[in-house]
Protein backbone atom coordinates (compact mmCIF):
# COMPACT_ATOMS: atom_id res chain seq x y z
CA UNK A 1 -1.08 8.32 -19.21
CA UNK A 2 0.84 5.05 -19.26
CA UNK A 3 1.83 5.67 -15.50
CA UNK A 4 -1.99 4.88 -14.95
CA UNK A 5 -2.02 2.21 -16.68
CA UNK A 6 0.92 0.82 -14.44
CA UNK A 7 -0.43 1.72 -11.37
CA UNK A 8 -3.71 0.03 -12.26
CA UNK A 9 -2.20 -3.51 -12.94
CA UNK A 10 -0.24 -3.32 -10.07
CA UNK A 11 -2.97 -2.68 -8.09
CA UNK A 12 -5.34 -5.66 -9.93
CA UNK A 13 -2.31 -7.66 -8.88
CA UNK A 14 -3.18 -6.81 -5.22
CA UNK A 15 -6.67 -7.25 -5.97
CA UNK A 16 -6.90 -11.14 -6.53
CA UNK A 17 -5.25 -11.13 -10.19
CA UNK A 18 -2.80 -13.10 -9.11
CA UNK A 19 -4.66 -16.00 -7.04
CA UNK A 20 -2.25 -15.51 -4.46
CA UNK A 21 0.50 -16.39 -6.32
CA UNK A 22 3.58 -14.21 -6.79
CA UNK A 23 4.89 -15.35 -10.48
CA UNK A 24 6.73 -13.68 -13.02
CA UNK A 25 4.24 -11.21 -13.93
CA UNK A 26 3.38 -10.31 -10.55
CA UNK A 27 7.81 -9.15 -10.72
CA UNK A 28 7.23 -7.32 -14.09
CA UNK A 29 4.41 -5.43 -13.36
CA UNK A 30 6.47 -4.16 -10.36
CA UNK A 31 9.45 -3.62 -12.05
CA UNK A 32 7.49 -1.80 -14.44
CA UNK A 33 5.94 0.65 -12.29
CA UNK A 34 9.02 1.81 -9.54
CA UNK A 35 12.03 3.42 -9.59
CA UNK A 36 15.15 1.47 -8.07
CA UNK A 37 15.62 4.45 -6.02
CA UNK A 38 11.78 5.19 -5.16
CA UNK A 39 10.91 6.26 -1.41
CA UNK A 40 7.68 4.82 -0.22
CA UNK A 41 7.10 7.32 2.34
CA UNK A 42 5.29 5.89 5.84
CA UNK A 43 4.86 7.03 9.33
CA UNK A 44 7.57 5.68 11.08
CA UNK A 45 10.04 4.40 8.15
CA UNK A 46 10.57 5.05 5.03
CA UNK A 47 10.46 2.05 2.75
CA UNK A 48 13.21 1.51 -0.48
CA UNK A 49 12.53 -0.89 -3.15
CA UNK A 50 13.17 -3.74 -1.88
CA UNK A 51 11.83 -3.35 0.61
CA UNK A 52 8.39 -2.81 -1.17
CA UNK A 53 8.64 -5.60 -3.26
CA UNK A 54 9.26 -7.34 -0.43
CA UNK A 55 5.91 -6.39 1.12
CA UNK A 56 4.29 -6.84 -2.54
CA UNK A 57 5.05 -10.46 -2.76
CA UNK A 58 4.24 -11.09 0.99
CA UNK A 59 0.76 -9.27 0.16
CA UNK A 60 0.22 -10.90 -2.54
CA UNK A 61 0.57 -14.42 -1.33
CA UNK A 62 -1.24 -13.63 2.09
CA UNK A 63 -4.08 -12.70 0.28
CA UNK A 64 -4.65 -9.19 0.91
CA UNK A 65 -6.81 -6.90 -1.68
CA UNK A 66 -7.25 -3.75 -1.65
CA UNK A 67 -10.33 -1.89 -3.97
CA UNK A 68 -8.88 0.71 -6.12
CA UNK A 69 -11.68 3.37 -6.08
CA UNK A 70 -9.82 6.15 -8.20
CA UNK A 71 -6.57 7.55 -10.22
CA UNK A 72 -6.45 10.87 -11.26
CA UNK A 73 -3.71 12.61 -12.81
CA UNK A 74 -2.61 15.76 -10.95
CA UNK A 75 0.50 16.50 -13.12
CA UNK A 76 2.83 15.58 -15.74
CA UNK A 77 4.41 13.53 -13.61
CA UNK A 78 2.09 13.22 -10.74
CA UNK A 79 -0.82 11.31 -9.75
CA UNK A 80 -3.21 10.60 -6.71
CA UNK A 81 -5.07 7.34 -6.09
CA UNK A 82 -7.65 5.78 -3.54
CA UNK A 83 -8.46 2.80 -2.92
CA UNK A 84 -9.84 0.30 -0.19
CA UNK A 85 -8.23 -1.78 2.57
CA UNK A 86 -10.25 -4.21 3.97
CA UNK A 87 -9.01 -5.23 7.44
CA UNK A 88 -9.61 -8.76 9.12
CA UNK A 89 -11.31 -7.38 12.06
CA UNK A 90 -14.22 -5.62 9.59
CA UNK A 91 -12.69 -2.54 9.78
CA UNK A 92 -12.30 -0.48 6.09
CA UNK A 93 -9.55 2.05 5.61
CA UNK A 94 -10.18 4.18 3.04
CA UNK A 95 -6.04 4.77 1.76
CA UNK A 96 -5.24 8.01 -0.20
CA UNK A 97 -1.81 8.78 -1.46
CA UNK A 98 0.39 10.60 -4.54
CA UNK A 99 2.70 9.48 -6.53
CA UNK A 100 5.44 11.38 -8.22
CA UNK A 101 7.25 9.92 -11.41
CA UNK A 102 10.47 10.04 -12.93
CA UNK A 103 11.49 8.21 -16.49
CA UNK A 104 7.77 7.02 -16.58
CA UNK A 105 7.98 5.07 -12.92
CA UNK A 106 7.13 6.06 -9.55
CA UNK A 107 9.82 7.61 -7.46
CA UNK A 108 8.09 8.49 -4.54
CA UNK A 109 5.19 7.81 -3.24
CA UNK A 110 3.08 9.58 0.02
CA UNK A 111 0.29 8.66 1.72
CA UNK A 112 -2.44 11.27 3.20
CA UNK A 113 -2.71 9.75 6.21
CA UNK A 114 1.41 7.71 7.03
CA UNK A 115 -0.10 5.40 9.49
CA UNK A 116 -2.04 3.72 7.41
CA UNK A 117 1.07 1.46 5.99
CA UNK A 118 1.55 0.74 9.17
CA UNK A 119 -1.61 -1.25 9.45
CA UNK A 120 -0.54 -2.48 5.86
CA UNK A 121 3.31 -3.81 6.45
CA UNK A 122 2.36 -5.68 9.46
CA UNK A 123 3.80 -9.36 8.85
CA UNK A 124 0.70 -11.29 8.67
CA UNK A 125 -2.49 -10.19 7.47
CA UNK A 126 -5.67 -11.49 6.14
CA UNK A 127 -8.59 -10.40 3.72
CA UNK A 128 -11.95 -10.01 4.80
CA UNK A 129 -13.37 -9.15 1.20
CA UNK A 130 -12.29 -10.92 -1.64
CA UNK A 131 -12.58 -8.72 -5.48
């Protein structure tokens, strides 16, 4: 499934790919994976597009990495992930969520437990573990 496959590089992106640098492939590979009109779905807000992208290329040049631990697809157009987030104070969240796709990119997304993006949009963060 080529959604995978989009959700994986994204996600090796956010794991160190990208040195900490937000370049031009760092933009296609999130172009390539959401919908303009996706709804990244949180605990207290729901995110748009830019919004996400926003956070993407603040994550990415802060440094933080998540692990991805596992994709599986759940439908034809819908698949779950976990994966990793490794907090600065030691602490590990383990992050599950699904992801529903429309035209081959990800229109929604929701996580199993909300407030865990709101540990992950907070303004500043850093890594404790390094991929």
């Amino acid at each position: 499934m080529s959604e995978m496959r989009k959700l994986t590089k994204y996600f090796c992106c956010l794991g160190g790919e990208s040195g900490g640098r937000y370049d031009s492939h760092a933009d296609e590979v999130f172009d390539d994976l959401f919908h303009k009109d996706v709804l990244i779905v949180g605990n207290a807000k729901t995110h748009n597009f830019d919004e996400w992208k926003d956070w993407y290329k603040r994550s990415i040049q802060d440094g933080l990495v998540f692990e991805m631990q596992k994709v599986v697809k759940t439908g034809p157009d819908s698949i779950v992930w976990t994966l990793l987030i490794h907090l600065e104070n030691g602490t590990t969240l383990t992050h599950t969520a699904k992801g529903l796709f429309k035209d081959g990119k990800l229109i929604k997304t929701e996580p199993a437990d909300p407030t865990v993006y709101d540990v992950m949009t907070k303004p500043k963060r850093k890594p404790v573990c390094i991929l």
